[in-house]
C-alpha atoms as a PDB file:
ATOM      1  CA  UNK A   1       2.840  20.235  14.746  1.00  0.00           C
ATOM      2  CA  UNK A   2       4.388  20.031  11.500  1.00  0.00           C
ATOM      3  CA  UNK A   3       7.196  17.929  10.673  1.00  0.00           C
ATOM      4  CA  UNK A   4       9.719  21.099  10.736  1.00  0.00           C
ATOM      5  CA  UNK A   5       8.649  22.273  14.103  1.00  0.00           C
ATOM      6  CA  UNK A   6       9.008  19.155  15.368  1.00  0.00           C
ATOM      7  CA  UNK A   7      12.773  18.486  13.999  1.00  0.00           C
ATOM      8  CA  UNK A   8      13.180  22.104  15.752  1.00  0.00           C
ATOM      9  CA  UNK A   9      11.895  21.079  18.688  1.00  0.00           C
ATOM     10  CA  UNK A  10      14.133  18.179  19.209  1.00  0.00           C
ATOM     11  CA  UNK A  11      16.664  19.565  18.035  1.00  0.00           C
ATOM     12  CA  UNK A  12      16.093  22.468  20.869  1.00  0.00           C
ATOM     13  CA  UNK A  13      15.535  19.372  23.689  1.00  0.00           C
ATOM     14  CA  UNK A  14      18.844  17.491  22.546  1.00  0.00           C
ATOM     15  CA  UNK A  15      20.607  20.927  23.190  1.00  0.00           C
ATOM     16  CA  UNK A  16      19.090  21.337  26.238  1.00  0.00           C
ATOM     17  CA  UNK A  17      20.006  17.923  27.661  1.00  0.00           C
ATOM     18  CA  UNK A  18      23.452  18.479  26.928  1.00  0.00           C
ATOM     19  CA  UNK A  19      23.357  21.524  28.495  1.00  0.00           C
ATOM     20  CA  UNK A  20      21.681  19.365  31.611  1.00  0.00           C
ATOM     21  CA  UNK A  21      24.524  16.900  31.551  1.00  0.00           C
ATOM     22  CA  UNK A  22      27.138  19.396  31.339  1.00  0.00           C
ATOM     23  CA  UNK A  23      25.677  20.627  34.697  1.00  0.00           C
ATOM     24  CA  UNK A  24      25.045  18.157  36.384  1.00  0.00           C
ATOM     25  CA  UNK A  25      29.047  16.974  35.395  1.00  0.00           C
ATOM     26  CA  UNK A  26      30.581  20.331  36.672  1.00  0.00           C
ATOM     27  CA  UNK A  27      27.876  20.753  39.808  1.00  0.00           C
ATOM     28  CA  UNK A  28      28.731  17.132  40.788  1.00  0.00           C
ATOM     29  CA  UNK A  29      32.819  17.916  40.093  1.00  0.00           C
ATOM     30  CA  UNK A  30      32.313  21.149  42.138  1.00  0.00           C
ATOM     31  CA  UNK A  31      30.172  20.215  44.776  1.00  0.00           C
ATOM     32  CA  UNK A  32      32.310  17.180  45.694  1.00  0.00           C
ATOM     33  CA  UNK A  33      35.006  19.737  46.018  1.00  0.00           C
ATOM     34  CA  UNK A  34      33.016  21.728  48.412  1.00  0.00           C
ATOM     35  CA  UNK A  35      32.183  18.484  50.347  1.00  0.00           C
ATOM     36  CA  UNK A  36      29.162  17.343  49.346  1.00  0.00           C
ATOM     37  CA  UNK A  37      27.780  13.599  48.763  1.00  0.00           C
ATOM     38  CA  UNK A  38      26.956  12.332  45.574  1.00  0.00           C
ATOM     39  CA  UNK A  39      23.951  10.445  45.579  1.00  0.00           C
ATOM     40  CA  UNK A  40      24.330   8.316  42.934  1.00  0.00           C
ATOM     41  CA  UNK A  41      25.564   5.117  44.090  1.00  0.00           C
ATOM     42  CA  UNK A  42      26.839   3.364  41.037  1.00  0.00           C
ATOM     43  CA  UNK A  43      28.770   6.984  40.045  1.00  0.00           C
ATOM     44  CA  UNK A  44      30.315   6.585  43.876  1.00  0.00           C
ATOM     45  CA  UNK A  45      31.381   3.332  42.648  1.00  0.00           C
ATOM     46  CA  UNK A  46      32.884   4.350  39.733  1.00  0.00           C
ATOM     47  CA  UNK A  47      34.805   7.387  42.210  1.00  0.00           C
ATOM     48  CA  UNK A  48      36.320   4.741  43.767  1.00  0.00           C
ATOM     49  CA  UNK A  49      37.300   2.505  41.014  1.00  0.00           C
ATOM     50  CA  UNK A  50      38.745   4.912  38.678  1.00  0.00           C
ATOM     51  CA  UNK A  51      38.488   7.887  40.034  1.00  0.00           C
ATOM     52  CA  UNK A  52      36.500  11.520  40.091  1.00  0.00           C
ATOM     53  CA  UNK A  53      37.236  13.051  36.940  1.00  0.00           C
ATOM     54  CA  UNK A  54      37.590  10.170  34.912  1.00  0.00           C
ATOM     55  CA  UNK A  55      34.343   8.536  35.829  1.00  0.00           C
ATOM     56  CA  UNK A  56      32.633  11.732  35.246  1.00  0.00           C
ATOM     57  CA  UNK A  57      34.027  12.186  31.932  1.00  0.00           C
ATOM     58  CA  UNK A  58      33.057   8.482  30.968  1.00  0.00           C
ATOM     59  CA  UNK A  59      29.475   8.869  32.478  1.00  0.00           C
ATOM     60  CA  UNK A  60      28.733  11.984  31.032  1.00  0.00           C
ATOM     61  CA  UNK A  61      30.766  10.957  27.651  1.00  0.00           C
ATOM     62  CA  UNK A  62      28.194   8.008  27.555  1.00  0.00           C
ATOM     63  CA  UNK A  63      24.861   9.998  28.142  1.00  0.00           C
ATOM     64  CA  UNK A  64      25.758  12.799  25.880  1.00  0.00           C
ATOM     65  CA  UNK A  65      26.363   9.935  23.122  1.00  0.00           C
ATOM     66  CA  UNK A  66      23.245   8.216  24.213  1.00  0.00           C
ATOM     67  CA  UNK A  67      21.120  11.695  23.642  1.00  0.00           C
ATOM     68  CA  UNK A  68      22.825  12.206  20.123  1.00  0.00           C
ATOM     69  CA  UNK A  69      21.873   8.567  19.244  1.00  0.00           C
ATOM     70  CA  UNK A  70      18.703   9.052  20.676  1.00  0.00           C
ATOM     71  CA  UNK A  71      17.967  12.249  18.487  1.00  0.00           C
ATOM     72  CA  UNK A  72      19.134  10.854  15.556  1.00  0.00           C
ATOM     73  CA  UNK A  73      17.733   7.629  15.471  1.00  0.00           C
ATOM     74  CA  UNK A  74      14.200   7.911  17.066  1.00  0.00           C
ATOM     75  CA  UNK A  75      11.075   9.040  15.654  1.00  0.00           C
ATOM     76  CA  UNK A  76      10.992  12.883  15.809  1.00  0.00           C
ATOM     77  CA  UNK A  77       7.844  12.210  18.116  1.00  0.00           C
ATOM     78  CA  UNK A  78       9.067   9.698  20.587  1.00  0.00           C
ATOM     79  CA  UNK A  79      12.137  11.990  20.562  1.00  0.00           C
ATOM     80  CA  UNK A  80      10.666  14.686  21.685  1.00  0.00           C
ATOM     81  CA  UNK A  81       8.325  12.830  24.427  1.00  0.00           C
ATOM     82  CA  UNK A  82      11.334  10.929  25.524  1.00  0.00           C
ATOM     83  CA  UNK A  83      13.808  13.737  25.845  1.00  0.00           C
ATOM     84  CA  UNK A  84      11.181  16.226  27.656  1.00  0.00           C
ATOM     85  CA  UNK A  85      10.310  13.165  30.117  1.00  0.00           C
ATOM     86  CA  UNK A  86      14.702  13.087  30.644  1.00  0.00           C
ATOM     87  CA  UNK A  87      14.722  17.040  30.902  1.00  0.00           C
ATOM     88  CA  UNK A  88      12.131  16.799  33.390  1.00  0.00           C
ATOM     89  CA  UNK A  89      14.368  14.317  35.530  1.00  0.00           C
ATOM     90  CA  UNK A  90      17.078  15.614  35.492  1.00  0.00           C
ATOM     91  CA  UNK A  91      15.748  19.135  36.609  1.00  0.00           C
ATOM     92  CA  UNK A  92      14.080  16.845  39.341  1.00  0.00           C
ATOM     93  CA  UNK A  93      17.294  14.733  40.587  1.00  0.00           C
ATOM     94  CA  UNK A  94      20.186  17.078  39.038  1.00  0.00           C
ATOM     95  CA  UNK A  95      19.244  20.859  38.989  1.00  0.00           C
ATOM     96  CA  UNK A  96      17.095  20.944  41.733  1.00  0.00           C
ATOM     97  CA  UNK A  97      19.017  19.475  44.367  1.00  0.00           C
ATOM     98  CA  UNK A  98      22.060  20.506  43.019  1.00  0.00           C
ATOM     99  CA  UNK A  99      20.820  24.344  42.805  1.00  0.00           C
ATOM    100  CA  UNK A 100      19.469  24.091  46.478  1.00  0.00           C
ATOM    101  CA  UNK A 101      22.811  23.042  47.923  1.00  0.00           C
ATOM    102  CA  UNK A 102      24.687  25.602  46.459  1.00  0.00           C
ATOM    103  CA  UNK A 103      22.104  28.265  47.079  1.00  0.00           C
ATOM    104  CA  UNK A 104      22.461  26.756  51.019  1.00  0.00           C
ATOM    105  CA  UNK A 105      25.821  26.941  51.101  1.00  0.00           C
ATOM    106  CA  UNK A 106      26.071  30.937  49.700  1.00  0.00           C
ATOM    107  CA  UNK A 107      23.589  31.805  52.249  1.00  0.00           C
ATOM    108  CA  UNK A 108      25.526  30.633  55.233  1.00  0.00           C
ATOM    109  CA  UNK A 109      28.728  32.224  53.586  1.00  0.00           C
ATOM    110  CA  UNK A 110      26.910  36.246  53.966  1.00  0.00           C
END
C-alpha cells in the first residue's frame, strides 16, 4: 500500500473504533436499563464507586483518547494492525454479545 492509502486507512479504523466505543457506551447504558449484567468486572467496580453514567463517560472518555493518541502517534502500519486487531475485539466482546441480547430480548417481546 502506499503511504496515502495507508493514512486513509487508519484514518477509516480510528473512525470506526469510535464508532465501536460509542456503542458499546450506549448498549452497556441501555442494556443495564433493561436489566442486563455487565460483564466487565472492573467497569462494575467503577458502577459502584462512582456511579453508571459517570464511569461510562470516564471509561469511554479514556479509550476514545487512547485511540486518537494511538492514531496519531504510531506508525501508520502498526496503527492500522493494532486498531483492526481492537476492531476485531470489540466486535467479539462488545457487538456481538451486545447485538445478541438485544436481538433476544425483541424476539420474546412479538
Amino acid at each position: 500500500m502506499h503511504t496515502e492509502d495507508v493514512d486513509s486507512h487508519l484514518y477509516r479504523l480510528l473512525v470506526l473504533n469510535l464508532a465501536l466505543q460509542l456503542f458499546d457506551g450506549v448498549a452497556t447504558y441501555q442494556g443495564l436499563r433493561l436489566g442486563f449484567r455487565e460483564a466487565n468486572p472492573l467497569l462494575v467496580s467503577a458502577f459502584d464507586l462512582i456511579g453508571v453514567v459517570p464511569a461510562l463517560l470516564l471509561f469511554k472518555a479514556k479509550a476514545c483518547g487512547l485511540l486518537v493518541l494511538l492514531h496519531r502517534a504510531a506508525p501508520a502500519r502498526i496503527g492500522v494492525t493494532v486498531l483492526r486487531g481492537l476492531a476485531a475485539v470489540y466486535c467479539i466482546l462488545s457487538l456481538g454479545p451486545w447485538l445478541g441480547k438485544f436481538v433476544s430480548l425483541a424476539t420474546t417481546l412479538l
